[in-house]
N, C-alpha and C. Protein backbone atom coordinates (compact mmCIF):
# COMPACT_ATOMS: atom_id res chain seq x y z
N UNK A 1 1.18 -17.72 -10.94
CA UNK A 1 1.17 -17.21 -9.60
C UNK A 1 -0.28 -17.22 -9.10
N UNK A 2 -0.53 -17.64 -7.59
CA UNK A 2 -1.46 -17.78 -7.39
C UNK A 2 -2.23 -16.10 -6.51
N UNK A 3 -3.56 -15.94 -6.73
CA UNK A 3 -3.96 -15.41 -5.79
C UNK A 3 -3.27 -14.22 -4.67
N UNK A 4 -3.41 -15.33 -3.87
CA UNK A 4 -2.57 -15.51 -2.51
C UNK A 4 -0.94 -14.86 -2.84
N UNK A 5 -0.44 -15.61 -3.74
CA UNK A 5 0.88 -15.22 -4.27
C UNK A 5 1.22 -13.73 -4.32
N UNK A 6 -0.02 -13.57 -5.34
CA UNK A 6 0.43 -12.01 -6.04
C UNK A 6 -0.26 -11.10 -4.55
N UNK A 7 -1.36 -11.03 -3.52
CA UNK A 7 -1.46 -10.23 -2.53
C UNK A 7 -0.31 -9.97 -1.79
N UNK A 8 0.27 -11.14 -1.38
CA UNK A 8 1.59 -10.77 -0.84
C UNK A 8 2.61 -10.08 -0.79
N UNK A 9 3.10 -10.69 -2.17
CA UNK A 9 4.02 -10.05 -3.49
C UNK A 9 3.29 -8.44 -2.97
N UNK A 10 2.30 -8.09 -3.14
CA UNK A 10 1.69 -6.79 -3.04
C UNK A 10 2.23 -6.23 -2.37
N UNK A 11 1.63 -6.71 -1.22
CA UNK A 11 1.46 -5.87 0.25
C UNK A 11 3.15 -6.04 0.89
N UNK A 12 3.71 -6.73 0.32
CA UNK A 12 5.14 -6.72 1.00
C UNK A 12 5.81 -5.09 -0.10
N UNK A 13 5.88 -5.13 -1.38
CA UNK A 13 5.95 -3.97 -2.19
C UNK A 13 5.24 -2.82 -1.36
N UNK A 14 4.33 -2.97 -1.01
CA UNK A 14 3.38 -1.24 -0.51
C UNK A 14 4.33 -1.36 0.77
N UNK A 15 4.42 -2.56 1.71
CA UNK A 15 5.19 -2.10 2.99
C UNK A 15 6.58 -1.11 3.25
N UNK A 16 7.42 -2.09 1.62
CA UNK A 16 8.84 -1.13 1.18
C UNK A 16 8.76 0.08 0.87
N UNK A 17 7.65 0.19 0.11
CA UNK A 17 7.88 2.11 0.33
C UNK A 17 7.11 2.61 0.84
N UNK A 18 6.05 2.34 1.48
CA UNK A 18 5.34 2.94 3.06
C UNK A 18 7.34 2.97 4.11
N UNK A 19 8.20 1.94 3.98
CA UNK A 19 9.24 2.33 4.97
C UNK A 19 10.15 3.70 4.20
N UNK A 20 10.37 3.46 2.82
CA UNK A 20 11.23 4.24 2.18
C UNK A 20 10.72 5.78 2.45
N UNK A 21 9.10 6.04 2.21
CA UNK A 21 9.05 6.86 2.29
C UNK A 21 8.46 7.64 3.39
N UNK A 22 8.32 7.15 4.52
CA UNK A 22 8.86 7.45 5.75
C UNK A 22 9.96 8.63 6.28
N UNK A 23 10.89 7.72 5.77
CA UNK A 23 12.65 8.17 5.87
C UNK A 23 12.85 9.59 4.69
N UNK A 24 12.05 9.98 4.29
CA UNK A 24 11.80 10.69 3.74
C UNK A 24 10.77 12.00 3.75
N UNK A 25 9.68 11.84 4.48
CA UNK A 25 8.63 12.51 4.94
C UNK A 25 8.84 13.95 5.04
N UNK A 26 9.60 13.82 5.67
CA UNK A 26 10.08 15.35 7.00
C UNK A 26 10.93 16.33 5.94
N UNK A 27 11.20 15.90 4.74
CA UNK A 27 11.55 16.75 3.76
C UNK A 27 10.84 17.32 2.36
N UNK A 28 9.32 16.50 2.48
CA UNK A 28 9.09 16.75 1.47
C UNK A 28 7.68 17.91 1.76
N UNK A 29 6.78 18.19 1.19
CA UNK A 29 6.00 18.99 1.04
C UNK A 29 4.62 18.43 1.26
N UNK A 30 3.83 18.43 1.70
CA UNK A 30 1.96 17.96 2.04
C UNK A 30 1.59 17.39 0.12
N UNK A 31 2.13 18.19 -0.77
CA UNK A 31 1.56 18.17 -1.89
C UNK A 31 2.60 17.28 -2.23
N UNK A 32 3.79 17.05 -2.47
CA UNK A 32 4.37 16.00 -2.60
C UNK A 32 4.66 14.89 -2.23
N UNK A 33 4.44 14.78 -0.62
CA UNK A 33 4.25 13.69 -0.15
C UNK A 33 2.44 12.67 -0.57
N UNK A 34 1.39 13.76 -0.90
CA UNK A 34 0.75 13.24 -1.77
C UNK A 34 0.91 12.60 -3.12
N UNK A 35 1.49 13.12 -3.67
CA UNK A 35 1.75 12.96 -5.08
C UNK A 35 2.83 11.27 -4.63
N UNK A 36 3.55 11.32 -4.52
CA UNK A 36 4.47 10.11 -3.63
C UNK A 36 3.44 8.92 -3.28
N UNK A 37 2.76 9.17 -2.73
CA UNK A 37 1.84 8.44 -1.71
C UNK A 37 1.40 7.75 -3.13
N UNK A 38 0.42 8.64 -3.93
CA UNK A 38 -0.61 7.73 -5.20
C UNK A 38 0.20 7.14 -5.71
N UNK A 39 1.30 7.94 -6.19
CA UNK A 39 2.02 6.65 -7.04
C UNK A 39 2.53 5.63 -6.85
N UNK A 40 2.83 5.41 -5.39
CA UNK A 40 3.41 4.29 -5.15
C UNK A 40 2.29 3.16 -4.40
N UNK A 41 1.55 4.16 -3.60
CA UNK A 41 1.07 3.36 -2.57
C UNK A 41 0.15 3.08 -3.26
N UNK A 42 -1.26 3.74 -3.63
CA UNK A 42 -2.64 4.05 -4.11
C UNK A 42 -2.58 3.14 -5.12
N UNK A 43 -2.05 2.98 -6.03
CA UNK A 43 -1.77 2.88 -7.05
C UNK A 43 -2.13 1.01 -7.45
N UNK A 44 -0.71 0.40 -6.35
CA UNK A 44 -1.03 -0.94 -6.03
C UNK A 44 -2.20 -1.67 -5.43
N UNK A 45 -2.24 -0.42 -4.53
CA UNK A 45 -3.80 -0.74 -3.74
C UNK A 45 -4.94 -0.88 -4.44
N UNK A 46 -5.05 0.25 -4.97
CA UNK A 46 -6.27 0.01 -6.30
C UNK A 46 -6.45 -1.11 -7.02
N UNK A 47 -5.34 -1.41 -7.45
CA UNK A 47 -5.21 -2.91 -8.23
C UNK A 47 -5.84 -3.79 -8.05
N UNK A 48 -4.80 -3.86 -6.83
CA UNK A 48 -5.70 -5.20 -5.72
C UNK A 48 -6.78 -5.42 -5.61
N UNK A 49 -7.41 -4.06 -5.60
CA UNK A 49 -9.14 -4.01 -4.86
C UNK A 49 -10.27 -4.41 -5.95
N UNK A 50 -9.38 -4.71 -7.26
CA UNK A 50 -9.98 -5.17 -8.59
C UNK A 50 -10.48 -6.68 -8.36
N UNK A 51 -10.30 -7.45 -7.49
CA UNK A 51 -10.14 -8.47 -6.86
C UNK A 51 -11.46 -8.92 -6.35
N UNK A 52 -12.53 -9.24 -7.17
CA UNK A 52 -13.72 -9.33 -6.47
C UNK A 52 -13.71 -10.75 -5.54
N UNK A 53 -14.59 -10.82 -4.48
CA UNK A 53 -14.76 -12.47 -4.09
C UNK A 53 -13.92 -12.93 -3.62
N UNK A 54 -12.92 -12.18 -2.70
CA UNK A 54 -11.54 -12.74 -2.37
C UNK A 54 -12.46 -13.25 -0.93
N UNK A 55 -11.15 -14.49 -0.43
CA UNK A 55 -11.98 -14.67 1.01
C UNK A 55 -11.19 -13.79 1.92
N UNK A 56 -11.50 -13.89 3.06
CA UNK A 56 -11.70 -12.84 3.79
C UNK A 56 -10.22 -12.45 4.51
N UNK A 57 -9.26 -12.94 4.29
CA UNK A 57 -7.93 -13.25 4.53
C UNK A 57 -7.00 -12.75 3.92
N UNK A 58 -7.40 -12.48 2.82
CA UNK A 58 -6.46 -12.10 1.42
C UNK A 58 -7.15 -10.26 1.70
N UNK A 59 -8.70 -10.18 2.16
CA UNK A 59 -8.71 -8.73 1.84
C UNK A 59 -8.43 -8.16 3.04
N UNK A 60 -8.39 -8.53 4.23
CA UNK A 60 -7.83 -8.46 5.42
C UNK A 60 -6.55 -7.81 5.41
N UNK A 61 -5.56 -8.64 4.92
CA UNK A 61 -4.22 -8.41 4.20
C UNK A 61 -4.43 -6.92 4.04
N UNK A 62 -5.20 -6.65 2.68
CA UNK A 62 -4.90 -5.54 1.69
C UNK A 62 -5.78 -4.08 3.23
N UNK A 63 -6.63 -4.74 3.91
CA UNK A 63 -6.87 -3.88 4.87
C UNK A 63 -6.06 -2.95 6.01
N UNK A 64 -5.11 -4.38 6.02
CA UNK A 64 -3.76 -4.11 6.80
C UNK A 64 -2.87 -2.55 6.08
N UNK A 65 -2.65 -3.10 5.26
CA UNK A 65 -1.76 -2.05 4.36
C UNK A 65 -2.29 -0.63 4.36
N UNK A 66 -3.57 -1.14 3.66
CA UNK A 66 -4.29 0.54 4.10
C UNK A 66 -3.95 1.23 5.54
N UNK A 67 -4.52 0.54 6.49
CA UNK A 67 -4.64 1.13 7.31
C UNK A 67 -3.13 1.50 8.15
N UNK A 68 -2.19 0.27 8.01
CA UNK A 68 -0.71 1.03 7.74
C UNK A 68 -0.22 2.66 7.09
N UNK A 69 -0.70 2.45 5.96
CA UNK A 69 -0.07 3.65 4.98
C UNK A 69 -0.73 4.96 5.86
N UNK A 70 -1.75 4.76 6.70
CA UNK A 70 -2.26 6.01 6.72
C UNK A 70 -1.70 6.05 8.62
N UNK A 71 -0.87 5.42 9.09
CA UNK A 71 -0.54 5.61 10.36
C UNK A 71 0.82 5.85 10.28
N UNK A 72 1.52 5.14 8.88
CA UNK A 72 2.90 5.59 8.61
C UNK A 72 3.31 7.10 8.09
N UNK A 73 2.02 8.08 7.11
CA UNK A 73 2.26 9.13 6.66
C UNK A 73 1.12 10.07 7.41
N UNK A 74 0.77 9.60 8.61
CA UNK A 74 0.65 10.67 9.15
C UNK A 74 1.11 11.61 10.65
């Protein structure tokens, strides 16, 4: 798998449960919806960011997501 491949693969995974847990929000707790958040979201993200030297497209991408996750849970 290339690169490119596996960011995708990523950021399409962080998008599914940035939606799942959404639909979910309004029931859970500030401290649990944290706890939720790292493990799913943070988690992948971090990964990614292991990624030195990417061009500027691929981290763009992973910029997207971030800045998603934090307009979707708040």
């Amino acid at each position: 798998m290339s690169i490119s491949a596996h960011i995708t693969k990523t950021c399409r995974g962080v998008f599914f449960h940035l939606h799942n847990i959404r639909k979910i929000k309004k029931y859970l707790s500030e401290d649990s919806l944290c706890t939720i958040f790292h493990a799913f979201i943070t988690s992948q993200l971090s990964y990614c960011s292991l990624m030195y030297g990417l061009p500027n497209v691929q981290i763009s991408k992973q910029q997207h997501v971030q800045n998603a996750a934090v307009i979707y849970l708040t």
